[in-house]
N, C-alpha and C. Protein backbone atom coordinates (compact mmCIF):
# COMPACT_ATOMS: atom_id res chain seq x y z
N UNK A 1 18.80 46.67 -43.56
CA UNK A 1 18.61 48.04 -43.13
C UNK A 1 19.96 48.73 -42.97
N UNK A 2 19.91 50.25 -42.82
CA UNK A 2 21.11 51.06 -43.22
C UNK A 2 21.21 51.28 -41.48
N UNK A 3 22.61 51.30 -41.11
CA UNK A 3 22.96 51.35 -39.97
C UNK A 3 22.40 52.86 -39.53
N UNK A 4 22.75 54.16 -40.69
CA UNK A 4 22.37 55.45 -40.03
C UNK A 4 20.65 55.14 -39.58
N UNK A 5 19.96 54.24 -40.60
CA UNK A 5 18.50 54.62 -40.17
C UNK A 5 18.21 53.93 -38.91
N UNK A 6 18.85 52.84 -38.60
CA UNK A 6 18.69 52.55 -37.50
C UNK A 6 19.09 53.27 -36.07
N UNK A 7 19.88 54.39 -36.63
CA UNK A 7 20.35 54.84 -35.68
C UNK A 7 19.46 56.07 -35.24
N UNK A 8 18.99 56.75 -36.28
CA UNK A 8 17.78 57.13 -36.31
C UNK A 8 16.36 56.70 -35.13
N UNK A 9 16.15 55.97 -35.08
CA UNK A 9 15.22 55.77 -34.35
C UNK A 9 15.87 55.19 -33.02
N UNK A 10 16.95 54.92 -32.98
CA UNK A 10 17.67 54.85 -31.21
C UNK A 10 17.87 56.55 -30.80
N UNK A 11 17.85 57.32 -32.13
CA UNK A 11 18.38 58.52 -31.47
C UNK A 11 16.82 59.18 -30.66
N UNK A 12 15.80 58.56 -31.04
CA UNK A 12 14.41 59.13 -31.13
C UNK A 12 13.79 58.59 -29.82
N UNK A 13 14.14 57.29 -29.92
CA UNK A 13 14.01 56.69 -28.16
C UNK A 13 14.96 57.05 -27.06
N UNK A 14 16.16 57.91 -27.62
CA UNK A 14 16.89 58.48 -26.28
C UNK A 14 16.22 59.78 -26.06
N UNK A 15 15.86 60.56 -26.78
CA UNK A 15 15.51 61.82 -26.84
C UNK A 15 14.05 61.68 -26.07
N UNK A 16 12.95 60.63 -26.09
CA UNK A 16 11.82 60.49 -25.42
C UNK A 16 12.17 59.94 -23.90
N UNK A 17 12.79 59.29 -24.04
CA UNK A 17 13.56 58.79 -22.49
C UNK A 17 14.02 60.35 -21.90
N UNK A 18 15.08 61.23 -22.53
CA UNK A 18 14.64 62.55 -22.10
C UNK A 18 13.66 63.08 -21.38
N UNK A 19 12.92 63.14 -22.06
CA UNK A 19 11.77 63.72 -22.45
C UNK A 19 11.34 63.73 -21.08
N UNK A 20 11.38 61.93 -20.41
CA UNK A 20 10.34 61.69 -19.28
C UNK A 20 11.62 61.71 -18.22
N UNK A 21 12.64 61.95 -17.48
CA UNK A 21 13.32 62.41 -17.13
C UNK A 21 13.18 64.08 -17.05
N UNK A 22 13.28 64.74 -18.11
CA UNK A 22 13.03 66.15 -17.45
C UNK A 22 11.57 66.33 -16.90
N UNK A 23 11.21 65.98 -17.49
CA UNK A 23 9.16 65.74 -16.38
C UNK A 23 9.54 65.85 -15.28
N UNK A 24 10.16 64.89 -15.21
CA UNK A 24 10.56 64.79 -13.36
C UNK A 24 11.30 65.72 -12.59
N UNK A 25 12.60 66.42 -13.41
CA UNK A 25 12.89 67.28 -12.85
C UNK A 25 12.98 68.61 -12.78
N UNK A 26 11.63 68.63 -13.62
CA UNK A 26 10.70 69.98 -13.93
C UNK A 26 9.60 70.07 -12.67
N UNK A 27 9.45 69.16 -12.18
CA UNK A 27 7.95 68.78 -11.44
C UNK A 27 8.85 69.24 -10.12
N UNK A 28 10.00 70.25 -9.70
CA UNK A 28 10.47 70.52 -8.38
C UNK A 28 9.52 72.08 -7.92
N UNK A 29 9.66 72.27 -6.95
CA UNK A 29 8.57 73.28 -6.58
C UNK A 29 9.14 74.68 -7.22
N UNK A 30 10.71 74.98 -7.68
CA UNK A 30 11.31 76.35 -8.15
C UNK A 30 10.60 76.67 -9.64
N UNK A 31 10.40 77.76 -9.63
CA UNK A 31 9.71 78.62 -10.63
C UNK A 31 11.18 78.35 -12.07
N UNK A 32 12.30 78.21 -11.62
CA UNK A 32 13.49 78.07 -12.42
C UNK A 32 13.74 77.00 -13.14
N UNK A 33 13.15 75.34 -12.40
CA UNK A 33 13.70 74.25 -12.51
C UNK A 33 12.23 74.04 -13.71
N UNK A 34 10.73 74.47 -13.71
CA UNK A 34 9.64 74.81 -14.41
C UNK A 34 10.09 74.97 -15.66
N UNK A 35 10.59 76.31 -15.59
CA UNK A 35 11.32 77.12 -16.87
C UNK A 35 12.31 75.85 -17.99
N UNK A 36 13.27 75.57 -17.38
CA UNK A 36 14.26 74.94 -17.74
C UNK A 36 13.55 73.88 -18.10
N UNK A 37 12.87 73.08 -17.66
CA UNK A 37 12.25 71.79 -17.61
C UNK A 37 11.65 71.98 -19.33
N UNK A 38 10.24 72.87 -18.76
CA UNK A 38 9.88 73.67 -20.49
C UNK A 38 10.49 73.56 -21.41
N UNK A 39 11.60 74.43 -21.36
CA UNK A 39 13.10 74.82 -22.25
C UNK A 39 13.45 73.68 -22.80
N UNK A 40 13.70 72.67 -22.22
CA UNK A 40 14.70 71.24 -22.90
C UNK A 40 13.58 70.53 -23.17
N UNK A 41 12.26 70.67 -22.80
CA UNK A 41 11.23 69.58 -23.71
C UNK A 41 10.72 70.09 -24.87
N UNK A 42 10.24 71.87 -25.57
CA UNK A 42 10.34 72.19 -26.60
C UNK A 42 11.66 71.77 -27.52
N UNK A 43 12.67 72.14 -27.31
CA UNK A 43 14.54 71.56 -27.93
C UNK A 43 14.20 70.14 -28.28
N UNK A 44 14.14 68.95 -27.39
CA UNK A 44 13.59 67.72 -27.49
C UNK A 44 12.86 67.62 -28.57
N UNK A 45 11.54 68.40 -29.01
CA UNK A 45 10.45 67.45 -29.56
C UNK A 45 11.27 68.49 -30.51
N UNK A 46 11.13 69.76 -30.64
CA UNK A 46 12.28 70.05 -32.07
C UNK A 46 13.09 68.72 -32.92
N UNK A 47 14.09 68.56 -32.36
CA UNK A 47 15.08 67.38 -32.32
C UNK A 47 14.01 66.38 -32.86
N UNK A 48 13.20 65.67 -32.05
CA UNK A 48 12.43 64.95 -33.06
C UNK A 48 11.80 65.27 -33.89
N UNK A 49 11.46 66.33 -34.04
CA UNK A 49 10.46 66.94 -35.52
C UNK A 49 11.60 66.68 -36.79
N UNK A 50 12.61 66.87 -36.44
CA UNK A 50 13.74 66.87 -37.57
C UNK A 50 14.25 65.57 -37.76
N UNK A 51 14.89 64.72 -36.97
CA UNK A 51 14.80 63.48 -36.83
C UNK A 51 13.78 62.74 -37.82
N UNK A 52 12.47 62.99 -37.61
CA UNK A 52 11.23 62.37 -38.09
C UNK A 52 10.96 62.58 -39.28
N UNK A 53 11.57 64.01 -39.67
CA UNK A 53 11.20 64.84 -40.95
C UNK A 53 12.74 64.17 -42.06
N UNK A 54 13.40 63.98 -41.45
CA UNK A 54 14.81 62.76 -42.22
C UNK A 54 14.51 61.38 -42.56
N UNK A 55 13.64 61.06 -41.68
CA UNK A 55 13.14 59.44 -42.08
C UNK A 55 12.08 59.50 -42.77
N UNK A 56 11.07 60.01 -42.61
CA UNK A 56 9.74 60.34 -43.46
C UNK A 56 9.71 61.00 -44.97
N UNK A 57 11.25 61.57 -44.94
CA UNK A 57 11.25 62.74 -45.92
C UNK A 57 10.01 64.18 -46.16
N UNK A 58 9.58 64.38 -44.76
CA UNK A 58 9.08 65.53 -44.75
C UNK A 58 9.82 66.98 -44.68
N UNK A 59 9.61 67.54 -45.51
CA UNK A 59 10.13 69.27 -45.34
C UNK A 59 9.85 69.95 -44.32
N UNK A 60 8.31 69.98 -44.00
CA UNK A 60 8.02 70.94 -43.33
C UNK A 60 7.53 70.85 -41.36
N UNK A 61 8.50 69.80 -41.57
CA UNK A 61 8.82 69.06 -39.99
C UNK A 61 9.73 70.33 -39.63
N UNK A 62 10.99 70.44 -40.79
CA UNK A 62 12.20 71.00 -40.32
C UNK A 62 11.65 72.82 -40.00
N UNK A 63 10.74 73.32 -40.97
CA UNK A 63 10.24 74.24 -40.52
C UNK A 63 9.87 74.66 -38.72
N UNK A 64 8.74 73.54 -38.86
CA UNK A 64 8.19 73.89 -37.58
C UNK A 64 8.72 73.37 -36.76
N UNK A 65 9.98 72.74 -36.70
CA UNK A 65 10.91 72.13 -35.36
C UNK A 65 11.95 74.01 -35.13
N UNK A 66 12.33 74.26 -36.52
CA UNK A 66 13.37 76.03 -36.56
C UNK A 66 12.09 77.17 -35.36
N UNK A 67 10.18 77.20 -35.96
CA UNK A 67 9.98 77.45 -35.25
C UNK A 67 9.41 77.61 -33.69
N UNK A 68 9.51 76.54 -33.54
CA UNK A 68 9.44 75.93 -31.83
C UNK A 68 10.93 76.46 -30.99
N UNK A 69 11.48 76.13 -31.63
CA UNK A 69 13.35 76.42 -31.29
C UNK A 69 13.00 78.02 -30.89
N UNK A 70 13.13 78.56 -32.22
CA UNK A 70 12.96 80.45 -31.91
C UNK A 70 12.15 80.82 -30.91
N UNK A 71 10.31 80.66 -30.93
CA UNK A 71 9.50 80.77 -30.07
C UNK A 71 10.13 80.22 -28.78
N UNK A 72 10.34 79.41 -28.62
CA UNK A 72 10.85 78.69 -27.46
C UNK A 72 12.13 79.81 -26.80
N UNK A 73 12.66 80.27 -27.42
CA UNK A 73 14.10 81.03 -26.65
C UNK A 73 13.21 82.37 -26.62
N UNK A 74 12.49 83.16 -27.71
CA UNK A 74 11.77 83.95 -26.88
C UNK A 74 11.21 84.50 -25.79
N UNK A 75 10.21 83.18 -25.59
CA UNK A 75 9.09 82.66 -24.78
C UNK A 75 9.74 82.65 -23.67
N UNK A 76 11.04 82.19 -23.41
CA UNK A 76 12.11 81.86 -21.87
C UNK A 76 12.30 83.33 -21.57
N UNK A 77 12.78 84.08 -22.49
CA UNK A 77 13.11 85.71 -22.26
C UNK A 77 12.43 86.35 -21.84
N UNK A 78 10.84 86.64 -22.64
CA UNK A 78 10.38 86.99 -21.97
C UNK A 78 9.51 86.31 -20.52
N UNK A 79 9.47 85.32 -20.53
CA UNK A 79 9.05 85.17 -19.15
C UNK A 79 10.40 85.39 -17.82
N UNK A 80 11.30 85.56 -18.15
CA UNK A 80 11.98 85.94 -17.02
C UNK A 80 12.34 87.53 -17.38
N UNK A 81 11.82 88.09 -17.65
CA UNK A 81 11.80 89.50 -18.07
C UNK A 81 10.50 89.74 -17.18
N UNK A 82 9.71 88.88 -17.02
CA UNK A 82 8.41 89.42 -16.29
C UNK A 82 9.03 88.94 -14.69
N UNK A 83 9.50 87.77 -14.72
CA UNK A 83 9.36 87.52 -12.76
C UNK A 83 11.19 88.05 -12.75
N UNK A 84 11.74 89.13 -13.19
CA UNK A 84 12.70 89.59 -12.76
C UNK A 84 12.95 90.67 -12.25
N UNK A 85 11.48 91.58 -12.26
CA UNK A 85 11.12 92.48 -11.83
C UNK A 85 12.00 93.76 -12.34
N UNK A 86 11.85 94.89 -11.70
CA UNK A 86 12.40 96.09 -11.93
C UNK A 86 13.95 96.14 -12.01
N UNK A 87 14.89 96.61 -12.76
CA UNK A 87 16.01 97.18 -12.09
C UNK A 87 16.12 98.62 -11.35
N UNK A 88 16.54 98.70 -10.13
CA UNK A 88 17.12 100.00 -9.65
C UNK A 88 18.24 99.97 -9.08
């Protein structure tokens, strides 16, 4: 076996080890730590969609990992566009 592919799938078990780590420190009672928590577990499974889509030789992994990424930074904007209330 090729050292990159192996590295490949250590990179895929750090990124799920992630994964369950931010769970946890998403699960705090702040409306902020929620957000963020969200934020780095869409990025995450991105990261593995592409990852997965390199070993598999799928194309259209890399697609829908670009749009999870976009939606995802949206999706953060506007929700703190809503609980940020008015400026005056």
């Amino acid at each position: 076996m090729d050292i990159l592919f192996i590295s490949k799938y250590i990179l895929v078990i750090a990124i799920i080890i992630l994964m369950l780590a931010v769970l946890r420190a998403s699960a705090y009672k702040s409306t902020s730590m929620g957000l963020l928590g969200s934020s780095v577990i869409v990025n995450a499974f991105a990261l593995v969609l592409l990852v997965g889509g390199q070993i598999y030789n799928l194309q259209f992994y890399r697609d829908i990992s670009l749009a999870l990424i976009f939606f995802g930074f949206v999706g953060t904007i506007a929700f703190a566009v809503t609980v940020g209330g008015e400026d005056k």
